[in-house]
N, C-alpha and C. Protein backbone atom coordinates (compact mmCIF):
# COMPACT_ATOMS: atom_id res chain seq x y z
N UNK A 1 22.56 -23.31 12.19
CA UNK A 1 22.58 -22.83 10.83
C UNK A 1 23.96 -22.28 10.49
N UNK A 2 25.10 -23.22 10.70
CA UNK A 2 26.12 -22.75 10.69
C UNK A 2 27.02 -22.90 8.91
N UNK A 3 26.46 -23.80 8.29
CA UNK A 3 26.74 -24.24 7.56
C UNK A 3 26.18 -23.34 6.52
N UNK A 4 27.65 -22.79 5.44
CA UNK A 4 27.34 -21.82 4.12
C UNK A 4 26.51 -23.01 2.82
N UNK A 5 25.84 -23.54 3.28
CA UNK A 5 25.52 -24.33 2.10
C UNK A 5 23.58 -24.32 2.65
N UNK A 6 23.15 -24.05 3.31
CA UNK A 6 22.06 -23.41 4.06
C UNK A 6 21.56 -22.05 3.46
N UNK A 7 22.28 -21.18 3.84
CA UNK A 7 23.16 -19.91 3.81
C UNK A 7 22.63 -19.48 2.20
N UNK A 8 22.87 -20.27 1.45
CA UNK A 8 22.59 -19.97 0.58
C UNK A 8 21.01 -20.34 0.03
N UNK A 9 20.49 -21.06 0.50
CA UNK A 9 18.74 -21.88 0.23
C UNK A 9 18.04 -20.19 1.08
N UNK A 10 18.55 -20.23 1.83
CA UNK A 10 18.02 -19.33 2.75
C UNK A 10 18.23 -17.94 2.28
N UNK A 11 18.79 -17.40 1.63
CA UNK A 11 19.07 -16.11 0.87
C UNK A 11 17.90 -15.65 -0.13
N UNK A 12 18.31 -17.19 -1.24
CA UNK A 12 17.23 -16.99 -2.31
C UNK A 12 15.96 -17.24 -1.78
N UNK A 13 15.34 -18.34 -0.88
CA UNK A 13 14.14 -18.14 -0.09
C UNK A 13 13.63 -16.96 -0.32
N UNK A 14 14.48 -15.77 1.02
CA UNK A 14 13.98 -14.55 1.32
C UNK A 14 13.79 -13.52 0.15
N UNK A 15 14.76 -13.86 -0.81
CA UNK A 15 14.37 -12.91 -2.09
C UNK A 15 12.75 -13.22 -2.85
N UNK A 16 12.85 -14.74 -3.11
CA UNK A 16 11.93 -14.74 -4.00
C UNK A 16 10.54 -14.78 -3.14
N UNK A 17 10.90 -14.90 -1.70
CA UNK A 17 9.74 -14.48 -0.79
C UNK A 17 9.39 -12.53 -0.42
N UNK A 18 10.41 -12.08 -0.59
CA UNK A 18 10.35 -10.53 -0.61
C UNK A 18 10.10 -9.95 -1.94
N UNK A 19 10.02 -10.81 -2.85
CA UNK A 19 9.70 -10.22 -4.64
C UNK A 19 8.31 -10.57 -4.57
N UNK A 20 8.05 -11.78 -3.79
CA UNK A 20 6.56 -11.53 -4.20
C UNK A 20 5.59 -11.09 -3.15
N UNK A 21 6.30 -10.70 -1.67
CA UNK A 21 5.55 -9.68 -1.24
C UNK A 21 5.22 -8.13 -1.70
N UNK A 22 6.48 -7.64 -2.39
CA UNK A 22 6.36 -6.84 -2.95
C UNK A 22 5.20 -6.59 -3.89
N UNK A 23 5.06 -7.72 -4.50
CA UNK A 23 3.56 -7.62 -5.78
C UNK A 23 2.64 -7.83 -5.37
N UNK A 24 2.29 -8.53 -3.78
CA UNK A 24 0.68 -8.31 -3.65
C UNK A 24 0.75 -7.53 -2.59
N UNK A 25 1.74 -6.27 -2.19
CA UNK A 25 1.51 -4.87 -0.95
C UNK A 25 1.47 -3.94 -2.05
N UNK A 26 -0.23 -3.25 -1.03
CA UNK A 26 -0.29 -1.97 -2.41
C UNK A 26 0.60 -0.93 -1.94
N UNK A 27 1.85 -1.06 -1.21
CA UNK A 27 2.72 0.16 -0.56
C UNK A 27 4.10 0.13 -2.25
N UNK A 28 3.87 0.89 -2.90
CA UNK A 28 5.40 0.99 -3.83
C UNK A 28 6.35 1.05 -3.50
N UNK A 29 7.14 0.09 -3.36
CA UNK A 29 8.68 -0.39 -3.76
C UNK A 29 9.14 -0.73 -2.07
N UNK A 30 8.25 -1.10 -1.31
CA UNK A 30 8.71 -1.27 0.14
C UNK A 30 8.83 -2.62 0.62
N UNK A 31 9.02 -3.72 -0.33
CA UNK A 31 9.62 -5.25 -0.18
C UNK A 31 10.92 -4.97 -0.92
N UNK A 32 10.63 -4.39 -1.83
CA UNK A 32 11.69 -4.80 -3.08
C UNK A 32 13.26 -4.55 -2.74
N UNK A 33 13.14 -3.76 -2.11
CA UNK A 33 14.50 -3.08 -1.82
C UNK A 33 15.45 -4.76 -0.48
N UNK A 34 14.18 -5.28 -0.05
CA UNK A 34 15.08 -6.21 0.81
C UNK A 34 15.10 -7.80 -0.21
N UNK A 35 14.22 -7.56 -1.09
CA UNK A 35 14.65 -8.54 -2.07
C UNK A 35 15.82 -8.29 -2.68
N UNK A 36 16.14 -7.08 -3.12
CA UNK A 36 17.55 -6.81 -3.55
C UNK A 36 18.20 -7.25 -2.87
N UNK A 37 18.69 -6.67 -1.23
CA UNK A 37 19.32 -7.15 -0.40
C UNK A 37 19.62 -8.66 -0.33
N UNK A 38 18.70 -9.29 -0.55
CA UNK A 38 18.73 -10.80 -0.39
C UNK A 38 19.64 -11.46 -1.00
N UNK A 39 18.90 -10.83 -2.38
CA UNK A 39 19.29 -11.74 -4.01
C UNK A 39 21.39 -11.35 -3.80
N UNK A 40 21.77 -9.94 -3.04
CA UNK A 40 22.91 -10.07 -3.24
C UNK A 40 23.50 -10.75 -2.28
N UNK A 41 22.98 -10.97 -0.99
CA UNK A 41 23.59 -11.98 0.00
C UNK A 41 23.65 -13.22 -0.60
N UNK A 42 22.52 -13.98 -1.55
CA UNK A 42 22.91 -14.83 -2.07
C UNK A 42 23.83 -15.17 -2.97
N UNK A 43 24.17 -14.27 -3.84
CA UNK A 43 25.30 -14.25 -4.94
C UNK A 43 26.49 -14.34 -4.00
N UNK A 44 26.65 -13.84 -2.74
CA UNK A 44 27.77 -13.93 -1.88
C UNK A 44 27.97 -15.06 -1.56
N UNK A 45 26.72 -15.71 -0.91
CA UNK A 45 26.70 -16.97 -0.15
C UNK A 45 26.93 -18.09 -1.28
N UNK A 46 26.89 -17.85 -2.48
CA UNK A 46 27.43 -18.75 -3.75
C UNK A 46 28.87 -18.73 -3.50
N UNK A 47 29.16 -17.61 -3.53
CA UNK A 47 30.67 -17.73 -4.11
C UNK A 47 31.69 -17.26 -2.90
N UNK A 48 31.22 -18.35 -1.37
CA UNK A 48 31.95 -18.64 -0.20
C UNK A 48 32.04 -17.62 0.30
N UNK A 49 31.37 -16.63 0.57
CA UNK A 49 31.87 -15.40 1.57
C UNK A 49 31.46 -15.91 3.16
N UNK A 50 31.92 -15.46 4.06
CA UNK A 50 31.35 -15.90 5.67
C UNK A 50 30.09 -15.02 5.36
N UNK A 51 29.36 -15.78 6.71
CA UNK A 51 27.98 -15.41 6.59
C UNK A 51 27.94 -13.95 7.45
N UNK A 52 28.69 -13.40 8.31
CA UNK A 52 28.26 -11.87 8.83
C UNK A 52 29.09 -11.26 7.89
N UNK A 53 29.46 -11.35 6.75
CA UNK A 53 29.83 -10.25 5.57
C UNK A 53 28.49 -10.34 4.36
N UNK A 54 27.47 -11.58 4.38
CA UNK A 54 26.65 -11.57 3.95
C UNK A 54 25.54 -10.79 4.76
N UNK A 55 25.66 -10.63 6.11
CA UNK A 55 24.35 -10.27 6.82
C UNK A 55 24.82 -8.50 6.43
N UNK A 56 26.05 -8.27 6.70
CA UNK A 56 26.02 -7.09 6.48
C UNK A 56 25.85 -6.29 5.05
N UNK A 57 26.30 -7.21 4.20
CA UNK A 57 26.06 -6.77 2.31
C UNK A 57 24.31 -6.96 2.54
N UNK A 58 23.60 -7.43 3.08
CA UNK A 58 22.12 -7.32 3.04
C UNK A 58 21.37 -6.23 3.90
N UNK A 59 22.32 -5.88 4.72
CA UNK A 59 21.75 -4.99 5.21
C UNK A 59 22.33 -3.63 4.65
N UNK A 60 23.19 -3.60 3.90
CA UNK A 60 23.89 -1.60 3.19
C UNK A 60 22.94 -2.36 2.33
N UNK A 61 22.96 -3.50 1.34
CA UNK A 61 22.64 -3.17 0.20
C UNK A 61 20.95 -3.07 -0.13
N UNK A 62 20.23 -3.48 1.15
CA UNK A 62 18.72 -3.23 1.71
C UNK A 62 18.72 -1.80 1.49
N UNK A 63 19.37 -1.09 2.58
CA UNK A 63 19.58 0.16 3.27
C UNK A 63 19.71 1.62 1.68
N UNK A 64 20.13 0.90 0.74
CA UNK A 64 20.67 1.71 -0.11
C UNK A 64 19.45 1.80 -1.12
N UNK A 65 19.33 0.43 -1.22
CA UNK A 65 17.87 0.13 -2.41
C UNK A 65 16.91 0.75 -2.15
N UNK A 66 16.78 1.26 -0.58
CA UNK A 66 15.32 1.69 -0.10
C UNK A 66 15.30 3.47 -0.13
N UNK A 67 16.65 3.57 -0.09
CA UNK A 67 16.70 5.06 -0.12
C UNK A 67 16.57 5.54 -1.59
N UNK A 68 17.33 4.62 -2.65
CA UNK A 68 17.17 5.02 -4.14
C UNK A 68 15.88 5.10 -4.47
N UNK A 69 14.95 3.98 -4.47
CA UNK A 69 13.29 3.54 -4.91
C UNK A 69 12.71 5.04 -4.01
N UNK A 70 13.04 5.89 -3.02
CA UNK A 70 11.92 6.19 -2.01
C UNK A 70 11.33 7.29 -3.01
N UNK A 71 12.24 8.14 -3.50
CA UNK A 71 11.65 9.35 -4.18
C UNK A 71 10.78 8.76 -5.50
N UNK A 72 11.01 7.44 -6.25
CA UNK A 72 10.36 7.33 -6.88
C UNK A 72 8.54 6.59 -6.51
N UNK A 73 8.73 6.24 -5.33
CA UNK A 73 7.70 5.65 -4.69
C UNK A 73 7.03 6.80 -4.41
N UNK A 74 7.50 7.80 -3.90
CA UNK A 74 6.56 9.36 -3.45
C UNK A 74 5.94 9.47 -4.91
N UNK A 75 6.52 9.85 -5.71
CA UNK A 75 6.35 10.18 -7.16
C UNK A 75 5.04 9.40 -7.30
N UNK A 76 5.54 7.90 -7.71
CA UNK A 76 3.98 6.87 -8.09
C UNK A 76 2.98 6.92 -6.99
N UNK A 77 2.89 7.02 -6.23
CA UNK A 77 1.74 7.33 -5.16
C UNK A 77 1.15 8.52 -5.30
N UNK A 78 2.01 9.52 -5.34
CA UNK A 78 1.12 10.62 -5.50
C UNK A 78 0.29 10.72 -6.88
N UNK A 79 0.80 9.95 -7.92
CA UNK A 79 0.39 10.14 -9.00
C UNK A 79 -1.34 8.85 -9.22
N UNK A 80 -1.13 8.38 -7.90
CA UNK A 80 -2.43 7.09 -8.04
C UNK A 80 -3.74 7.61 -7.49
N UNK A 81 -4.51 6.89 -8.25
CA UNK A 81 -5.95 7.63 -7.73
C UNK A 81 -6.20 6.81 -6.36
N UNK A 82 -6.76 7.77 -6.06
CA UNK A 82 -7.20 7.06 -4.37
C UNK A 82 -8.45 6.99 -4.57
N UNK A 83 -9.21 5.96 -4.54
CA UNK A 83 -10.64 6.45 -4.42
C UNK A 83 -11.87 5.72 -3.27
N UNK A 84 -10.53 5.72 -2.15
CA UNK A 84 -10.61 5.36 -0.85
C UNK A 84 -11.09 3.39 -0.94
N UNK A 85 -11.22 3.16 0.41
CA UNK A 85 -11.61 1.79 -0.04
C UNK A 85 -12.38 1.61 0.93
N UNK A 86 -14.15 0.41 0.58
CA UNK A 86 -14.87 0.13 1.22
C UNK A 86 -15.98 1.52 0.49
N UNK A 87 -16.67 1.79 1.97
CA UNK A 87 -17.62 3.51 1.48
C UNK A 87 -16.96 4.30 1.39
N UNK A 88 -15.36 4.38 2.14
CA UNK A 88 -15.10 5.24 2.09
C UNK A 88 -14.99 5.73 0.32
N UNK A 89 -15.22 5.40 -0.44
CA UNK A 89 -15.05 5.69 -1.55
C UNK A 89 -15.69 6.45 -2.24
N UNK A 90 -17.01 6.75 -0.92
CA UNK A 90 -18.32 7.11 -1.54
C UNK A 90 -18.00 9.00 -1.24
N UNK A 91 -16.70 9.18 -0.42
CA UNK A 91 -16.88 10.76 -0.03
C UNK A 91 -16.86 11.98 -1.17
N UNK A 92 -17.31 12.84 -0.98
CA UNK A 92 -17.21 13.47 -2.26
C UNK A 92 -18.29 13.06 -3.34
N UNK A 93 -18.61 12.03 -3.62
CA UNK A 93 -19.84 11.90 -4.42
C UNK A 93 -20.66 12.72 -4.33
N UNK A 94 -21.70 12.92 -5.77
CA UNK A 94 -23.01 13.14 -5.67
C UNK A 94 -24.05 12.32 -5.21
N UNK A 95 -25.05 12.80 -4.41
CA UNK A 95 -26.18 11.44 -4.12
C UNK A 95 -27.41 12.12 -4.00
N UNK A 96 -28.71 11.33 -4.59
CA UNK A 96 -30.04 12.21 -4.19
C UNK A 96 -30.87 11.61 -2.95
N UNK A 97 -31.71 12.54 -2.80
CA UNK A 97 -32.08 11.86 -1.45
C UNK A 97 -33.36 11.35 -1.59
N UNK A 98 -33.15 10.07 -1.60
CA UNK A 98 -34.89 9.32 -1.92
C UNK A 98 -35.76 9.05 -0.75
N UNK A 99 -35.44 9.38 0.34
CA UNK A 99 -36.42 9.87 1.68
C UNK A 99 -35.76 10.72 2.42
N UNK A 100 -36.97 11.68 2.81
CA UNK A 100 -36.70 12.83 3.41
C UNK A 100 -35.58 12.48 5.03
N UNK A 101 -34.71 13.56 5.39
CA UNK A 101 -33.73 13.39 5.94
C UNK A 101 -33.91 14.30 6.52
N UNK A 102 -35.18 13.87 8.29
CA UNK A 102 -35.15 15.02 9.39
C UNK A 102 -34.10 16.04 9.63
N UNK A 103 -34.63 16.87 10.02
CA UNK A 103 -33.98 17.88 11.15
C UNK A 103 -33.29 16.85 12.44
N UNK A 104 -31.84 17.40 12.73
CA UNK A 104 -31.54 16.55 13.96
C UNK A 104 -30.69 15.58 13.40
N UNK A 105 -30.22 14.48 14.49
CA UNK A 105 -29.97 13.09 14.44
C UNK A 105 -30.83 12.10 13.75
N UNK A 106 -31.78 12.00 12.92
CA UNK A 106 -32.36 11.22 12.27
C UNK A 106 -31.82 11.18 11.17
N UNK A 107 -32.45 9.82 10.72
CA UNK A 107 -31.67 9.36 9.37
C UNK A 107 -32.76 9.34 8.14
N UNK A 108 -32.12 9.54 7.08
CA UNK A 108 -33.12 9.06 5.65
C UNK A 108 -32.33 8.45 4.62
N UNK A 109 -32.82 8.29 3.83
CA UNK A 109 -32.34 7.30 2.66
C UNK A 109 -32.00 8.34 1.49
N UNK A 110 -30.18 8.00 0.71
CA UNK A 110 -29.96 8.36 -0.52
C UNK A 110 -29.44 7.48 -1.75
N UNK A 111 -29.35 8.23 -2.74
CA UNK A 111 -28.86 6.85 -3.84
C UNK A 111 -27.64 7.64 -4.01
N UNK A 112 -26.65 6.59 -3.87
CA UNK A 112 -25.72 7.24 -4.77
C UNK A 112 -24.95 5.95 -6.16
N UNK A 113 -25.07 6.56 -6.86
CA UNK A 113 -25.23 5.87 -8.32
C UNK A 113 -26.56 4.70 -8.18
N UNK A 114 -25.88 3.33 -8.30
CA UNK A 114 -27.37 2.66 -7.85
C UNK A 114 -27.38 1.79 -6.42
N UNK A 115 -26.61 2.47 -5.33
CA UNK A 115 -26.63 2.12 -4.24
C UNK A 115 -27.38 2.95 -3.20
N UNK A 116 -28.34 2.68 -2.54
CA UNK A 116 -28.86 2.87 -1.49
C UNK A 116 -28.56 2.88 -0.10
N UNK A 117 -28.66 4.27 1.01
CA UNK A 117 -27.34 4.18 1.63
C UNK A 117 -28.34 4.77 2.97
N UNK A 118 -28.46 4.61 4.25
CA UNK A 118 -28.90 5.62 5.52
C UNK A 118 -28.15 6.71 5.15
N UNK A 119 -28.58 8.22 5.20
CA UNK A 119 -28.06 8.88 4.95
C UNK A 119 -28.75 10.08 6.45
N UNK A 120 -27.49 11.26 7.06
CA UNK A 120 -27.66 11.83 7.93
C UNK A 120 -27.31 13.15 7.69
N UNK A 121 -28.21 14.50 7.44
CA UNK A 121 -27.47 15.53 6.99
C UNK A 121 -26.59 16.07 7.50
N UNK A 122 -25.35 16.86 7.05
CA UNK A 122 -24.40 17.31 7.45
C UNK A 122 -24.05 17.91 8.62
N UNK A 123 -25.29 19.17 8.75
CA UNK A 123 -25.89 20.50 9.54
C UNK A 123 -26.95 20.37 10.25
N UNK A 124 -27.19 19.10 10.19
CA UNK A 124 -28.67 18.70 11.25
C UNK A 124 -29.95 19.38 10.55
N UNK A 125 -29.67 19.84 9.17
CA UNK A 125 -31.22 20.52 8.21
C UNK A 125 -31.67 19.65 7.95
N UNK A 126 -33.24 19.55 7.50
CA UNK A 126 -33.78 18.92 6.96
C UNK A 126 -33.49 18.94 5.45
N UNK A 127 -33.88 17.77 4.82
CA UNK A 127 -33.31 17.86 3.60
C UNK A 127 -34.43 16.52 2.89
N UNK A 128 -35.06 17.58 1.45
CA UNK A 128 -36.82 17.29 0.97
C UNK A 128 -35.98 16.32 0.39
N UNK A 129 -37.05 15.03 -0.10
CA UNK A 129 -36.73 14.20 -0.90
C UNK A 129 -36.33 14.73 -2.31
N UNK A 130 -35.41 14.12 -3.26
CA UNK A 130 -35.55 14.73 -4.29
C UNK A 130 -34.28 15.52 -4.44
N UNK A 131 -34.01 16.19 -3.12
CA UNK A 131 -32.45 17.13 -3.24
C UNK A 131 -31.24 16.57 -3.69
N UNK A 132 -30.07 17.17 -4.24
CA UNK A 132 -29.09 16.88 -4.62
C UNK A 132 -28.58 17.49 -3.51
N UNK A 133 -27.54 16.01 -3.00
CA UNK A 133 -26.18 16.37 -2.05
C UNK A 133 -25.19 15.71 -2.55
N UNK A 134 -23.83 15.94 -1.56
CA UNK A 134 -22.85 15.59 -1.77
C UNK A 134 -22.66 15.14 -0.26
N UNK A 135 -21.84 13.56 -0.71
CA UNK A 135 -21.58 12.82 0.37
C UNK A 135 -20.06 13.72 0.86
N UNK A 136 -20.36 13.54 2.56
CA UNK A 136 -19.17 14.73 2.52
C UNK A 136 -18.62 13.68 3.92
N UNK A 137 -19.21 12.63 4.33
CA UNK A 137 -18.21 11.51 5.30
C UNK A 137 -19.53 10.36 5.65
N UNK A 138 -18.42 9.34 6.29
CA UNK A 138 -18.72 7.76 6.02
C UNK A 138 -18.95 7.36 7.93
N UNK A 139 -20.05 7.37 8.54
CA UNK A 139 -19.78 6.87 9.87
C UNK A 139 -20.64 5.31 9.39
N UNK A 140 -19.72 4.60 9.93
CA UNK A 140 -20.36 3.65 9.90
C UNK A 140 -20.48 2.85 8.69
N UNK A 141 -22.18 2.85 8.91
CA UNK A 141 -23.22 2.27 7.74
C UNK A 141 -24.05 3.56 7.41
N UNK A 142 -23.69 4.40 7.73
CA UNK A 142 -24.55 5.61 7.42
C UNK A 142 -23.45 7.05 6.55
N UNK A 143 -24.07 7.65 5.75
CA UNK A 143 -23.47 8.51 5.01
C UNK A 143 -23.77 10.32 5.65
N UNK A 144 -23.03 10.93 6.01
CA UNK A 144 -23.17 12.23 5.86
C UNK A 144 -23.19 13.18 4.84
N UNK A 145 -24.34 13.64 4.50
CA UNK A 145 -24.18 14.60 3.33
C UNK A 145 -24.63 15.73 3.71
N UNK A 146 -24.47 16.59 2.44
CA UNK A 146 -24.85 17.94 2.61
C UNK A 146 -25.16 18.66 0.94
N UNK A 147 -25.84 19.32 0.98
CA UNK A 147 -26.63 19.99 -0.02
C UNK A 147 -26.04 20.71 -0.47
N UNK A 148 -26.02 20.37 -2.17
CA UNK A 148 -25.17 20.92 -3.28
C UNK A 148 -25.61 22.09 -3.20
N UNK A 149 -24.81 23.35 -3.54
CA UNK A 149 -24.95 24.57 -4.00
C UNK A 149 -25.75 24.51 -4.94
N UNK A 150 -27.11 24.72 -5.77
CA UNK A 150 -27.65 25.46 -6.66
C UNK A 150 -27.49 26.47 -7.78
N UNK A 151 -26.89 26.56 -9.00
CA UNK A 151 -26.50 27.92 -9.82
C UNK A 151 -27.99 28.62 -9.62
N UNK A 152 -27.84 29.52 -8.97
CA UNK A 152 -29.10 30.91 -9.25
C UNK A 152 -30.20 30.46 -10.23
N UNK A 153 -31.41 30.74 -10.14
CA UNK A 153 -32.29 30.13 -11.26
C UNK A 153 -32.18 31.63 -11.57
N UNK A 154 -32.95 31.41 -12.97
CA UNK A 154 -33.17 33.18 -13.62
C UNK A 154 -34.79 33.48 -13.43
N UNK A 155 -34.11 34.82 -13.34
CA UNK A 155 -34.79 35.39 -13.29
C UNK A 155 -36.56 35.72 -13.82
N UNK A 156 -37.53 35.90 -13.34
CA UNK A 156 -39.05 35.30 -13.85
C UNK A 156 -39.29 37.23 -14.35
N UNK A 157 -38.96 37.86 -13.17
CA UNK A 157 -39.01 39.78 -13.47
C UNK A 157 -38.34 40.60 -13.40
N UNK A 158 -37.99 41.60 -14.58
CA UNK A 158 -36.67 42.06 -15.00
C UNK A 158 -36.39 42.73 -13.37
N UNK A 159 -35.02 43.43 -13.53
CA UNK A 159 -34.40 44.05 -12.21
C UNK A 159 -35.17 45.70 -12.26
N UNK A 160 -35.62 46.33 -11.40
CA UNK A 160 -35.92 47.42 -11.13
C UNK A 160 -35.12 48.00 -12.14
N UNK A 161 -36.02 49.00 -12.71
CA UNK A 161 -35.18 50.13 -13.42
C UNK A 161 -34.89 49.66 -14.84
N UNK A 162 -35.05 48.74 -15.26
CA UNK A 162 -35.22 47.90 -16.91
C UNK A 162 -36.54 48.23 -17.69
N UNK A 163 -36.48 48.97 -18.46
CA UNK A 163 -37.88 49.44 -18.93
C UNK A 163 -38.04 48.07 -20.59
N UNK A 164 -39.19 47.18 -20.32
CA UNK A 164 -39.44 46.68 -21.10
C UNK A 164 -40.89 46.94 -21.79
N UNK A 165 -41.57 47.20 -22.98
CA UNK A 165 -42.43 47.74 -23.09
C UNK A 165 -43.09 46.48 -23.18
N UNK A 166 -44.30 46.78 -22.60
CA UNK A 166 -45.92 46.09 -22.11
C UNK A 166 -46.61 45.55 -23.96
N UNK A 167 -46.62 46.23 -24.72
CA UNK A 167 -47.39 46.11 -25.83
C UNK A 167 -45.88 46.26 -27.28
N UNK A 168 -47.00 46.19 -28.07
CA UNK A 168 -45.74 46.26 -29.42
C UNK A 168 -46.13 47.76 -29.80
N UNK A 169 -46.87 48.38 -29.30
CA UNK A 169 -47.28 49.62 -29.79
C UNK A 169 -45.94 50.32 -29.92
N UNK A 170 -44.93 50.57 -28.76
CA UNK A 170 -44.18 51.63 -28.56
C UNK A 170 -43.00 51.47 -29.47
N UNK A 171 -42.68 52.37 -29.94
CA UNK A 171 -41.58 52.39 -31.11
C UNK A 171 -40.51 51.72 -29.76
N UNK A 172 -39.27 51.23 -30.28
CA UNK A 172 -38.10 50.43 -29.75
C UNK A 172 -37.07 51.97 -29.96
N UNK A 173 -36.09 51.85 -28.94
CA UNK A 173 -35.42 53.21 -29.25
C UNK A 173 -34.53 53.35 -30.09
N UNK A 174 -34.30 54.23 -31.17
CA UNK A 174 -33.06 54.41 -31.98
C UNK A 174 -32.01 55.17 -31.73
């Protein structure tokens, strides 16, 4: 591959093969930077440069592209929803439990939205059909959950020491 007329097929190759790895890796901006690299070894390899002044303009000008894009790649990633992939997607959900879910290592059945899932409680409690949990991890084919907190129901009899009168007889105080 000694020949600059190669040299150059082979440049643009790797670019327009590193531009479009870039678009189907869900990693941001981690082809692109050696497509840059490429696309300028090729503009070199056009206009007669030897080929280890091209290997090296592909490798600063790789080297440089990847350091510029990185902070903006932190940036767009952090800013993307993750919402895991496969079940894992399912963590954190709400799910109810449409068969009861022994005490222990046994399993029961929950829905979460309209999927039906083995489900294993968190804490080894039993957990009644009917309960609201939250999927809190993914083994397997089976879901770990655990039982939503409850807001306090109210109260059915006032608190000690609340005087409410029994009849309408008693005047109300002024």
């Amino acid at each position: 591959m000694d020949s600059p007329e190669q040299w150059r097929w082979l440049w643009l190759f790797a670019a327009t093969f590193f531009a479009i790895a870039e678009m189907v890796t869900p990693v941001s901006f981690f082809m692109a930077p050696f497509a840059v690299g490429s696309l300028a070894a090729a503009v070199l390899a056009f206009a007669g440069v030897s080929v280890p002044i091209e290997l090296i303009v592909f490798l600063v000008v790789s080297i440089a592209t990847l350091i510029a894009l990185r902070p903006l790649a932190r940036r767009l990633d952090r800013q993307a929803i993750d919402d895991g992939v496969g079940s894992r997607r399912l963590i954190g959900r709400p799910a109810t439990v449409t068969r009861d879910i022994p005490a222990g290592d046994e399993v029961g059945m929950v829905r979460v939205d309209r999927e039906e899932w083995r489900a294993q409680s968190f804490d080894r409690t039993p957990l009644a059909e009917g309960s609201a949990v939250r999927v809190a991890d993914v083994q397997g084919t089976r879901l770990i959950v655990a039982p939503v907190d409850l807001p306090p129901t109210p109260r059915t009899t006032p608190p000690a020491g609340d005087h409410l009168p029994a009849t309408g007889s008693e005047d109300p105080p002024t």
